[in-house]
PDB file of N, CA and C in Angstrom:
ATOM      1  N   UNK A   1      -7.401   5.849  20.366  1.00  0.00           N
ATOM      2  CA  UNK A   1      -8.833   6.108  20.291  1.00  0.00           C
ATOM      3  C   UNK A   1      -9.046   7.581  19.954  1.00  0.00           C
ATOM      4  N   UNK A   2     -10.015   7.776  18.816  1.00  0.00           N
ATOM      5  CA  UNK A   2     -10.130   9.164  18.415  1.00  0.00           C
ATOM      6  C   UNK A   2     -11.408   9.770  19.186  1.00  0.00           C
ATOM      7  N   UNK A   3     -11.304  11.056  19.279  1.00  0.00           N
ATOM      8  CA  UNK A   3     -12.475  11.825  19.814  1.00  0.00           C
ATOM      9  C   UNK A   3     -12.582  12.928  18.621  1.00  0.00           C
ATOM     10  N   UNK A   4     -14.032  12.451  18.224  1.00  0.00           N
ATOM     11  CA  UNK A   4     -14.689  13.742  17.488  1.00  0.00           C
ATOM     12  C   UNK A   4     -15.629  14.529  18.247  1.00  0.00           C
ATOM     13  N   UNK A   5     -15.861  15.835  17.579  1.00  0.00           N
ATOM     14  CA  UNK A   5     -16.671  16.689  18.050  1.00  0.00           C
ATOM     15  C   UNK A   5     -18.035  16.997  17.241  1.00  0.00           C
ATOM     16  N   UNK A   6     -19.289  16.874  17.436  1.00  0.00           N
ATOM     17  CA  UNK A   6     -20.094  17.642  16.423  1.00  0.00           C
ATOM     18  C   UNK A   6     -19.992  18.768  16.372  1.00  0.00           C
ATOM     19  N   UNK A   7     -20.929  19.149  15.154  1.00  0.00           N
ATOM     20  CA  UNK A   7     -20.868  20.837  15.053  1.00  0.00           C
ATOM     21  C   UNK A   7     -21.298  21.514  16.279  1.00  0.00           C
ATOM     22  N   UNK A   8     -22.714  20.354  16.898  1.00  0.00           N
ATOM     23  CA  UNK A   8     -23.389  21.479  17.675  1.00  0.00           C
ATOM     24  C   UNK A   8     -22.455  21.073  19.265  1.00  0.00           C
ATOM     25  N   UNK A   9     -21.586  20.076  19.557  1.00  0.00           N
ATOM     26  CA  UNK A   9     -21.054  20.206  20.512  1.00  0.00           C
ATOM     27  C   UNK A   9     -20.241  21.520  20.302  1.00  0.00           C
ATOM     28  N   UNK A  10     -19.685  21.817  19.502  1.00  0.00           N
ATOM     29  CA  UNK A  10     -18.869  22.529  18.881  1.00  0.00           C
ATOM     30  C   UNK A  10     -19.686  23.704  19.064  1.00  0.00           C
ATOM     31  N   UNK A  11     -20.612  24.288  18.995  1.00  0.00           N
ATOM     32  CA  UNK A  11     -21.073  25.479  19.212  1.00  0.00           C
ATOM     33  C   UNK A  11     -21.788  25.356  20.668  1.00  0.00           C
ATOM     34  N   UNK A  12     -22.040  24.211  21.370  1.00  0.00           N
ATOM     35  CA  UNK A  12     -22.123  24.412  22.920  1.00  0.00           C
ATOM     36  C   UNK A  12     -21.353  25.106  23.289  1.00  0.00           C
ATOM     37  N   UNK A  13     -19.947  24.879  23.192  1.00  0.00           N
ATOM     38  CA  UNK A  13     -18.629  25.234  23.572  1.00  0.00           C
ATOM     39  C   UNK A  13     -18.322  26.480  23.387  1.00  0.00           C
ATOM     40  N   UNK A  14     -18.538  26.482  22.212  1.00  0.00           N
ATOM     41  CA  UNK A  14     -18.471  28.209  21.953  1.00  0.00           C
ATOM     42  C   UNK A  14     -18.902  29.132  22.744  1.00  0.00           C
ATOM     43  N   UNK A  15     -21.041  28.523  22.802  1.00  0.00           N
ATOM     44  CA  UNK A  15     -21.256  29.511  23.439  1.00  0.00           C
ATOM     45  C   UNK A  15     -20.927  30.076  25.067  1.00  0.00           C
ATOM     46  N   UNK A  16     -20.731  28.586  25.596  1.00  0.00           N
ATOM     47  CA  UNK A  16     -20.242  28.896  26.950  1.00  0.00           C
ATOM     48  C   UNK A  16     -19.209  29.248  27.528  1.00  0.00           C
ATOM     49  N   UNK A  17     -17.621  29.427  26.262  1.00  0.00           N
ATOM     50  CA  UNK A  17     -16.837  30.104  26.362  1.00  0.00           C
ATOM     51  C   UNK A  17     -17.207  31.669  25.734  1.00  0.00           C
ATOM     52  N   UNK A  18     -18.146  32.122  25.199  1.00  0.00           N
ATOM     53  CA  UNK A  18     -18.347  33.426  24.919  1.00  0.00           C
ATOM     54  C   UNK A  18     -19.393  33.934  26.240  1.00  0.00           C
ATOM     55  N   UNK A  19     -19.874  33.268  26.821  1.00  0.00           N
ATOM     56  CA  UNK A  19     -20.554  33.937  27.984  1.00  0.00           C
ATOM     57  C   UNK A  19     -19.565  33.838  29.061  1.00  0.00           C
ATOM     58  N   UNK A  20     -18.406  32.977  29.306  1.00  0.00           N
ATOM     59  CA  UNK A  20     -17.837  33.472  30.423  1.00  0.00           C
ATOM     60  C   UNK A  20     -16.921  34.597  30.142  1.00  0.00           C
ATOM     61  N   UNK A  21     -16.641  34.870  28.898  1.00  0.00           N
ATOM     62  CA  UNK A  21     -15.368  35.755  28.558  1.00  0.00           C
ATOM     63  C   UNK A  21     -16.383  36.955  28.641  1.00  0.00           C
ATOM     64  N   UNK A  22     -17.724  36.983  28.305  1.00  0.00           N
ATOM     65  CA  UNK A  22     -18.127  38.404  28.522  1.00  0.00           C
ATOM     66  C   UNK A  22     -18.412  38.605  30.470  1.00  0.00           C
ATOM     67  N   UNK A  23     -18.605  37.884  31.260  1.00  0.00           N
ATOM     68  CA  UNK A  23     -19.157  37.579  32.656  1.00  0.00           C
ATOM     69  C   UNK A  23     -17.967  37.591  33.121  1.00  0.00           C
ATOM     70  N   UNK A  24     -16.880  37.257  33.083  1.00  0.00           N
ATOM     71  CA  UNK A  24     -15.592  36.913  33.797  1.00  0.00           C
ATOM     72  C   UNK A  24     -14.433  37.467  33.147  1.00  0.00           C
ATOM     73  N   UNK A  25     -14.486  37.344  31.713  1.00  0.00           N
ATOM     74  CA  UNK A  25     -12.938  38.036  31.129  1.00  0.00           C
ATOM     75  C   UNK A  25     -12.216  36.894  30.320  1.00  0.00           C
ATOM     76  N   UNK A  26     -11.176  36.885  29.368  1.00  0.00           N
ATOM     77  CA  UNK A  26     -10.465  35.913  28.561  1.00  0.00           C
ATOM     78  C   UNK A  26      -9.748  34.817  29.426  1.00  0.00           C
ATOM     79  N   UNK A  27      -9.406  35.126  30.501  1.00  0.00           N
ATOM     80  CA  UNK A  27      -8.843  34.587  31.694  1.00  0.00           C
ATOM     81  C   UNK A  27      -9.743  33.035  32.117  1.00  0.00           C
ATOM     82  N   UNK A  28     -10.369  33.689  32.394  1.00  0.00           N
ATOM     83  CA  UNK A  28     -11.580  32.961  33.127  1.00  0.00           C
ATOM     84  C   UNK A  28     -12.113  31.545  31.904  1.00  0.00           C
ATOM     85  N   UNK A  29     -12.414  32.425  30.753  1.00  0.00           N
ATOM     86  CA  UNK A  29     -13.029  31.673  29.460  1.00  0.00           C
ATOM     87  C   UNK A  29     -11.919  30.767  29.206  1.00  0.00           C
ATOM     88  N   UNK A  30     -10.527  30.970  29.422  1.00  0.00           N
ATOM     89  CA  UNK A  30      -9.266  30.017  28.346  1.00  0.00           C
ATOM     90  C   UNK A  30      -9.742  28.666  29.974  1.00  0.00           C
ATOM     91  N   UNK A  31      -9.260  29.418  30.565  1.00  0.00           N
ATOM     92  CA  UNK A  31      -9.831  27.954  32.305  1.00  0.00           C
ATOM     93  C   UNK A  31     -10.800  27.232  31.655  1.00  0.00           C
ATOM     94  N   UNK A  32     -11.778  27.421  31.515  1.00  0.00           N
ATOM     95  CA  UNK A  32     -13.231  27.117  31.281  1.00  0.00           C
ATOM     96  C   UNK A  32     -12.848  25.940  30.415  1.00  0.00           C
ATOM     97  N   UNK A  33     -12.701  26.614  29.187  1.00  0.00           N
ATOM     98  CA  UNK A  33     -12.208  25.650  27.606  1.00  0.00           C
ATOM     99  C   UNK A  33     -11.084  24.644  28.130  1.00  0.00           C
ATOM    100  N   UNK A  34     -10.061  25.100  29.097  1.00  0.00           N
ATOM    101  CA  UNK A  34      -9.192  23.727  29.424  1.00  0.00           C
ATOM    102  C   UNK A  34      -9.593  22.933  30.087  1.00  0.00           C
ATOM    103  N   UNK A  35     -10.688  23.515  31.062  1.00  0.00           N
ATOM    104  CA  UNK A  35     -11.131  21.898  31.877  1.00  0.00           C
ATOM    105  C   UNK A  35     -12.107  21.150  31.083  1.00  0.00           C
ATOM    106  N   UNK A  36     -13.117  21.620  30.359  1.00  0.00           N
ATOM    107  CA  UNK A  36     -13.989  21.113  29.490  1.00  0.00           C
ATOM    108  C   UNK A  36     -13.169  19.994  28.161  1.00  0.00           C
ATOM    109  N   UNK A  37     -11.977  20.677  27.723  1.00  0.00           N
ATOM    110  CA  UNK A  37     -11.378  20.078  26.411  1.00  0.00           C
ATOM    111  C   UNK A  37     -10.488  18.695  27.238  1.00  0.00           C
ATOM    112  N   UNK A  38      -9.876  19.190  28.835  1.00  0.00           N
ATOM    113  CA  UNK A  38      -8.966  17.968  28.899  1.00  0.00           C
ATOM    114  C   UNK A  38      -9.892  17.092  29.518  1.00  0.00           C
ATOM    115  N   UNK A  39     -11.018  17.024  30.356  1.00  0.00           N
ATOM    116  CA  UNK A  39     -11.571  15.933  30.895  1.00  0.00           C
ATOM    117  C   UNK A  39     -12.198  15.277  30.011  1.00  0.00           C
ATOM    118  N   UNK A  40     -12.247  16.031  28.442  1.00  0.00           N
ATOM    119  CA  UNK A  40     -12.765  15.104  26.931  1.00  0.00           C
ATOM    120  C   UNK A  40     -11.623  14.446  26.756  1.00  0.00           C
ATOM    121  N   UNK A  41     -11.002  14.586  26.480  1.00  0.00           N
ATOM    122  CA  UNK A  41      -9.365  14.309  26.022  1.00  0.00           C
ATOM    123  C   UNK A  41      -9.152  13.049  26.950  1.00  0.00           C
ATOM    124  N   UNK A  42      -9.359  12.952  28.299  1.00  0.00           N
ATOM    125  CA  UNK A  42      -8.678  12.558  29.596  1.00  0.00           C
ATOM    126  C   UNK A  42      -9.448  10.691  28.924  1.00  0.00           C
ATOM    127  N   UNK A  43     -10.895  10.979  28.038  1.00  0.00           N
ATOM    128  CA  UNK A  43     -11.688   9.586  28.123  1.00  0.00           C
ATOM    129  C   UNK A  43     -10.881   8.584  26.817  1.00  0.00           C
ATOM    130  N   UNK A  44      -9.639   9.282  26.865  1.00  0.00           N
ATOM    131  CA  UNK A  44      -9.518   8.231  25.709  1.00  0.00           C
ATOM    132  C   UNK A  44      -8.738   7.467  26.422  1.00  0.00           C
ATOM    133  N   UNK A  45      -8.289   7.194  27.404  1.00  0.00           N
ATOM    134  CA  UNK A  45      -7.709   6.410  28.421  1.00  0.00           C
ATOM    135  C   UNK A  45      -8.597   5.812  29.662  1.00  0.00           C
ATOM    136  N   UNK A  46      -9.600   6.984  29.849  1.00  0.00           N
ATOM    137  CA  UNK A  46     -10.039   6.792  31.320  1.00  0.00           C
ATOM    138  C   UNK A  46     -11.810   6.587  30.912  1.00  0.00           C
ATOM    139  N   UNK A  47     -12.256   5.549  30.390  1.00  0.00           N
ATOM    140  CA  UNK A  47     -13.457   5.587  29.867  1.00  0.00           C
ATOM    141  C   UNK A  47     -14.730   4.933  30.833  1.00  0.00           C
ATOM    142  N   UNK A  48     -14.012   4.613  32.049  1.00  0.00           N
ATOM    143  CA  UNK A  48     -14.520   4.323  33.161  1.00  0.00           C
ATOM    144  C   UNK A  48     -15.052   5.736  33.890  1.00  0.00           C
ATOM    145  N   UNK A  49     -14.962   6.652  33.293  1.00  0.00           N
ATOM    146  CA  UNK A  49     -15.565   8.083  34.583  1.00  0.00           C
ATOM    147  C   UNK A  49     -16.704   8.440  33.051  1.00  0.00           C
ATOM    148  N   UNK A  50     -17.323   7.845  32.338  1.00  0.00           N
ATOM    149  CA  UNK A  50     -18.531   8.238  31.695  1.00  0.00           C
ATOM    150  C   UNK A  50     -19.732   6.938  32.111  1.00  0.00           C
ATOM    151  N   UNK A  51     -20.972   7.733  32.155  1.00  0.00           N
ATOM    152  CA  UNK A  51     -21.877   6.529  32.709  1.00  0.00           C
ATOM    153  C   UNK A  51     -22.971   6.629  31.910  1.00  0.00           C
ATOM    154  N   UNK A  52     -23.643   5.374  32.015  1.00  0.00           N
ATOM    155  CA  UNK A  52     -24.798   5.933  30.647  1.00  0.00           C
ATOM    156  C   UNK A  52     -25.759   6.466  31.213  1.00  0.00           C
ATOM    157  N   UNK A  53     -26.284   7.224  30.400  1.00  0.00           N
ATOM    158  CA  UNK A  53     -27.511   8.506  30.590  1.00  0.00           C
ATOM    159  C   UNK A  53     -28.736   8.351  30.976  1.00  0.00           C
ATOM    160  N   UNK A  54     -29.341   8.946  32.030  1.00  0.00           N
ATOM    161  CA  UNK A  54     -31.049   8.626  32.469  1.00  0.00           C
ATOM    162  C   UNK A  54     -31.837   9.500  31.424  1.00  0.00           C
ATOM    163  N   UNK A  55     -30.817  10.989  31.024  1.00  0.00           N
ATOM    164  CA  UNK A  55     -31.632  11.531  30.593  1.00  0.00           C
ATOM    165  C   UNK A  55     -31.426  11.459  29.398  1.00  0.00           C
ATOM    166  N   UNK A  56     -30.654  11.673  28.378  1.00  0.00           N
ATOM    167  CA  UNK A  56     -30.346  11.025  26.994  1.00  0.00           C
ATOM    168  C   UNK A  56     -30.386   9.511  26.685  1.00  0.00           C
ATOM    169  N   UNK A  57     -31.235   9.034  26.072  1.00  0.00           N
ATOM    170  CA  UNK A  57     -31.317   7.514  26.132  1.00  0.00           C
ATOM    171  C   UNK A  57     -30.243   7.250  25.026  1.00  0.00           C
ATOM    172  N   UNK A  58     -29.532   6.060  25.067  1.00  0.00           N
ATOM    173  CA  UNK A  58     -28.613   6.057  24.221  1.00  0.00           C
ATOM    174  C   UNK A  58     -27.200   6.476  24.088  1.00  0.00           C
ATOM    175  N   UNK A  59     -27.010   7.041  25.180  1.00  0.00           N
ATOM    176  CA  UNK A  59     -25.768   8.210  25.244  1.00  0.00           C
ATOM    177  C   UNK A  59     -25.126   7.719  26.236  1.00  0.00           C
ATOM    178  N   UNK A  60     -23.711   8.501  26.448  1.00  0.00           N
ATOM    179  CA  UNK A  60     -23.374   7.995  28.213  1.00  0.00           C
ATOM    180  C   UNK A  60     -23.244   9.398  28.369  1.00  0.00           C
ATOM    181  N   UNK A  61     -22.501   9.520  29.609  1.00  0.00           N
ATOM    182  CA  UNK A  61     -22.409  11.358  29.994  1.00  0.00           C
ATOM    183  C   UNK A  61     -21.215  11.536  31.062  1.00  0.00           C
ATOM    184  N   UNK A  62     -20.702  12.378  30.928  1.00  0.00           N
ATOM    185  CA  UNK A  62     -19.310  12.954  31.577  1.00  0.00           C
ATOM    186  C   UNK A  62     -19.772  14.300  32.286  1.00  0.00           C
ATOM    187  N   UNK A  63     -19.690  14.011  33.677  1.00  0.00           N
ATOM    188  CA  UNK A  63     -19.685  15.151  34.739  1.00  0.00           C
ATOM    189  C   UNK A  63     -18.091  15.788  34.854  1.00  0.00           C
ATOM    190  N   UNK A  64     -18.392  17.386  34.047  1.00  0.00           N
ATOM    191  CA  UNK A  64     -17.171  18.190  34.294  1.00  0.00           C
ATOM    192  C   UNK A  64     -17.269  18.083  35.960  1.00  0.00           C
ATOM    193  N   UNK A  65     -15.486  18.206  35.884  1.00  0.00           N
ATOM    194  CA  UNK A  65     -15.324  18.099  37.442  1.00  0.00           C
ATOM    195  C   UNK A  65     -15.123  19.791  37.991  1.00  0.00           C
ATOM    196  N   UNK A  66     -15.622  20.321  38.712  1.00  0.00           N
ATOM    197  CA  UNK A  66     -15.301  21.574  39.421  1.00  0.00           C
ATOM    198  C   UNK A  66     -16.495  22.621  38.263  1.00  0.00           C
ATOM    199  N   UNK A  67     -17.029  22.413  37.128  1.00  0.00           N
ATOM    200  CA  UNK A  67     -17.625  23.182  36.667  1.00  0.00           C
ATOM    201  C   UNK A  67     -18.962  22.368  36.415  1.00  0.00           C
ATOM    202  N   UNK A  68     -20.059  23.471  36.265  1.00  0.00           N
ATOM    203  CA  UNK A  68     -21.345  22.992  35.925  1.00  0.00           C
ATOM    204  C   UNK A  68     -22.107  22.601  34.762  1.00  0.00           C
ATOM    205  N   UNK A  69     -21.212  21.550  34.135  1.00  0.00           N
ATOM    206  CA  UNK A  69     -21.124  21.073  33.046  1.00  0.00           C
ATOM    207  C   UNK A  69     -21.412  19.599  32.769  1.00  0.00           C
ATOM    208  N   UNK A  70     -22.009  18.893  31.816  1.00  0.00           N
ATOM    209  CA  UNK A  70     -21.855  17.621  31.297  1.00  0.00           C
ATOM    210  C   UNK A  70     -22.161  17.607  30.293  1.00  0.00           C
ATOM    211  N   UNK A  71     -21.028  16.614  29.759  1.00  0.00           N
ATOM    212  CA  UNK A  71     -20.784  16.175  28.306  1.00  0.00           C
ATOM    213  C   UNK A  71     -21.631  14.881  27.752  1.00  0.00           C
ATOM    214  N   UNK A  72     -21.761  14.903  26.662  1.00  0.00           N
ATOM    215  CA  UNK A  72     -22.817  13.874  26.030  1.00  0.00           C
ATOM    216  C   UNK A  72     -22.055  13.153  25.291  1.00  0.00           C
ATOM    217  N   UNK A  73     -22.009  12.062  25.056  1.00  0.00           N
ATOM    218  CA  UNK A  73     -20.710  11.252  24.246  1.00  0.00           C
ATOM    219  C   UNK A  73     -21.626   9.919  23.794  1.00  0.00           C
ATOM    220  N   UNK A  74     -20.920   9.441  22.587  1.00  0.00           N
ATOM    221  CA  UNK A  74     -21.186   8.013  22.356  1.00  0.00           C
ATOM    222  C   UNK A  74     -19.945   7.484  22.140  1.00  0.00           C
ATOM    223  N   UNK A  75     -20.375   6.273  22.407  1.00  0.00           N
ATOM    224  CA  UNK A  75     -19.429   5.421  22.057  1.00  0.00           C
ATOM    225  C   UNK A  75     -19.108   4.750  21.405  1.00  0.00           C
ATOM    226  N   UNK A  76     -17.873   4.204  20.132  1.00  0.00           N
ATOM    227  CA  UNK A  76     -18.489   4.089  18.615  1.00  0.00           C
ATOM    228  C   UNK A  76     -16.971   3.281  18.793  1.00  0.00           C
ATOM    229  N   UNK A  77     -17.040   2.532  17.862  1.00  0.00           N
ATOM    230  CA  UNK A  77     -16.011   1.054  17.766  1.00  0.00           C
ATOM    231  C   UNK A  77     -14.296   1.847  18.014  1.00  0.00           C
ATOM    232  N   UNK A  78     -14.616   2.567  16.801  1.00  0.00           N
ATOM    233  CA  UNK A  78     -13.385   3.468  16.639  1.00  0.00           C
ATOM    234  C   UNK A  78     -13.079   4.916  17.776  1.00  0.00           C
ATOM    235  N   UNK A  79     -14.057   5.022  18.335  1.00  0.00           N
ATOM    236  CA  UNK A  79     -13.756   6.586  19.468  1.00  0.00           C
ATOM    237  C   UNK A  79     -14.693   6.881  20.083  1.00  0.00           C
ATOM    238  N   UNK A  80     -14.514   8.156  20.534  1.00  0.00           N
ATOM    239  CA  UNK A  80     -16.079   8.544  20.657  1.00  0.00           C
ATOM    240  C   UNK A  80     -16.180  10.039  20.200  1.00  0.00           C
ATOM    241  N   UNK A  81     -17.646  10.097  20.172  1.00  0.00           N
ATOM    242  CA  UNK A  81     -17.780  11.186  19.558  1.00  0.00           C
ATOM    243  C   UNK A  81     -19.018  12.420  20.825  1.00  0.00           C
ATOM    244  N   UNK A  82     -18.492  13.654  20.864  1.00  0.00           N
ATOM    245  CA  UNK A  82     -18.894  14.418  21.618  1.00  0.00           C
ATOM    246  C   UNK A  82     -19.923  15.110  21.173  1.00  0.00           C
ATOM    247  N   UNK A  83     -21.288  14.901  21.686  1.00  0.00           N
ATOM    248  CA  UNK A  83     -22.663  15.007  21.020  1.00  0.00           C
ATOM    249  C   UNK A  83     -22.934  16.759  21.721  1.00  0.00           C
ATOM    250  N   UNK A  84     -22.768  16.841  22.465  1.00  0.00           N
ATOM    251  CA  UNK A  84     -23.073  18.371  23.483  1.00  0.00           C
ATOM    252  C   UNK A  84     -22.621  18.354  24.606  1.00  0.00           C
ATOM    253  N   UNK A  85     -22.710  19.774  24.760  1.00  0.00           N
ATOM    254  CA  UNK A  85     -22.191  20.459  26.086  1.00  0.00           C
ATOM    255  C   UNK A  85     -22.737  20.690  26.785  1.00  0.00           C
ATOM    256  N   UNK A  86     -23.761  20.456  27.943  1.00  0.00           N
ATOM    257  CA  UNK A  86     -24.832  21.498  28.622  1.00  0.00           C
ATOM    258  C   UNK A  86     -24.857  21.642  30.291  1.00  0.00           C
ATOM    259  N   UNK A  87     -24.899  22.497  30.476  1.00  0.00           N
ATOM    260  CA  UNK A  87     -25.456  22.993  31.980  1.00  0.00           C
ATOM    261  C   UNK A  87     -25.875  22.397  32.527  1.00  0.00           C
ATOM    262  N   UNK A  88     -25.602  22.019  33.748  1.00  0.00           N
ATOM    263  CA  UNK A  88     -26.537  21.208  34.648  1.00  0.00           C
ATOM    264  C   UNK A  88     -28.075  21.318  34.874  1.00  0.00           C
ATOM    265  N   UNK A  89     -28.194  23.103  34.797  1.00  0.00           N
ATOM    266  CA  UNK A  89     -29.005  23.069  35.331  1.00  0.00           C
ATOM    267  C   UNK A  89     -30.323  23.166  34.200  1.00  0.00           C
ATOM    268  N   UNK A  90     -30.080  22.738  33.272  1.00  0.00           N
ATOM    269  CA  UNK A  90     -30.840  22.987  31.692  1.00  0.00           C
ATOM    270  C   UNK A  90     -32.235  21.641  32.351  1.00  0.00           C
ATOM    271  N   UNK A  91     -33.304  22.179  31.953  1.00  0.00           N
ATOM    272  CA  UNK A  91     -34.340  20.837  32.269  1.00  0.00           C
ATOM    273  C   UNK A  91     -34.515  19.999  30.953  1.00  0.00           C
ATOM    274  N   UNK A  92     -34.235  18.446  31.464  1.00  0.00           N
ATOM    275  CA  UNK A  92     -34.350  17.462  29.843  1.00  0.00           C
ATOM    276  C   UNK A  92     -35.889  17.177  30.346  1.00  0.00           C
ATOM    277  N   UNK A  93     -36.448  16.720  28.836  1.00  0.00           N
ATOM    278  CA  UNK A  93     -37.458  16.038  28.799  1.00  0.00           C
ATOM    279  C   UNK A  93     -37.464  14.862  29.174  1.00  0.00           C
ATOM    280  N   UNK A  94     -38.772  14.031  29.763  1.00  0.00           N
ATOM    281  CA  UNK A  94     -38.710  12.964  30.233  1.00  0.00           C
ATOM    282  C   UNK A  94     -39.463  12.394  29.376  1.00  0.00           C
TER     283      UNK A  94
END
């Protein structure tokens, strides 16, 4: 099972590894990027820890574990694909 990334997951990521590397240091930021990249990685086996979304209709969603993070994913015949990155504490529209 393949996992793609969009662009703009792809620049979630970015940016929240460029704010911890300026807040914390390269140290801190490479942590960050490994728990975020393997608990993506982890769903191509374990597709039972994503649930579908209250607040994205359409989507399911992956609670980073130990960081304040969730991932946005669909689920598509062939993989899935990683829609964004965001903060918990970001307010969605209802």
């Amino acid at each position: 099972m393949g996992i793609d990334w969009t662009e703009e997951a792809l620049f979630d990521l970015e940016e929240i590894l460029a704010y911890y590397y300026l807040e914390a240091g390269p140290m801190t930021a490479g942590a960050v990027q490994d728990r975020i990249v393997s608990e993506v990685e982890a769903l191509r086996t374990l597709q039972e820890r994503i649930r579908a979304s209250d607040r994205v209709p359409g989507t399911r969603e992956l609670v980073v574990r130990r960081l304040p993070y969730v991932v946005f994913v669909k689920v598509a015949a062939d993989g899935i694909v990683v829609l964004n990155v965001v903060h918990t504490a970001r307010k969605f529209p209802k």
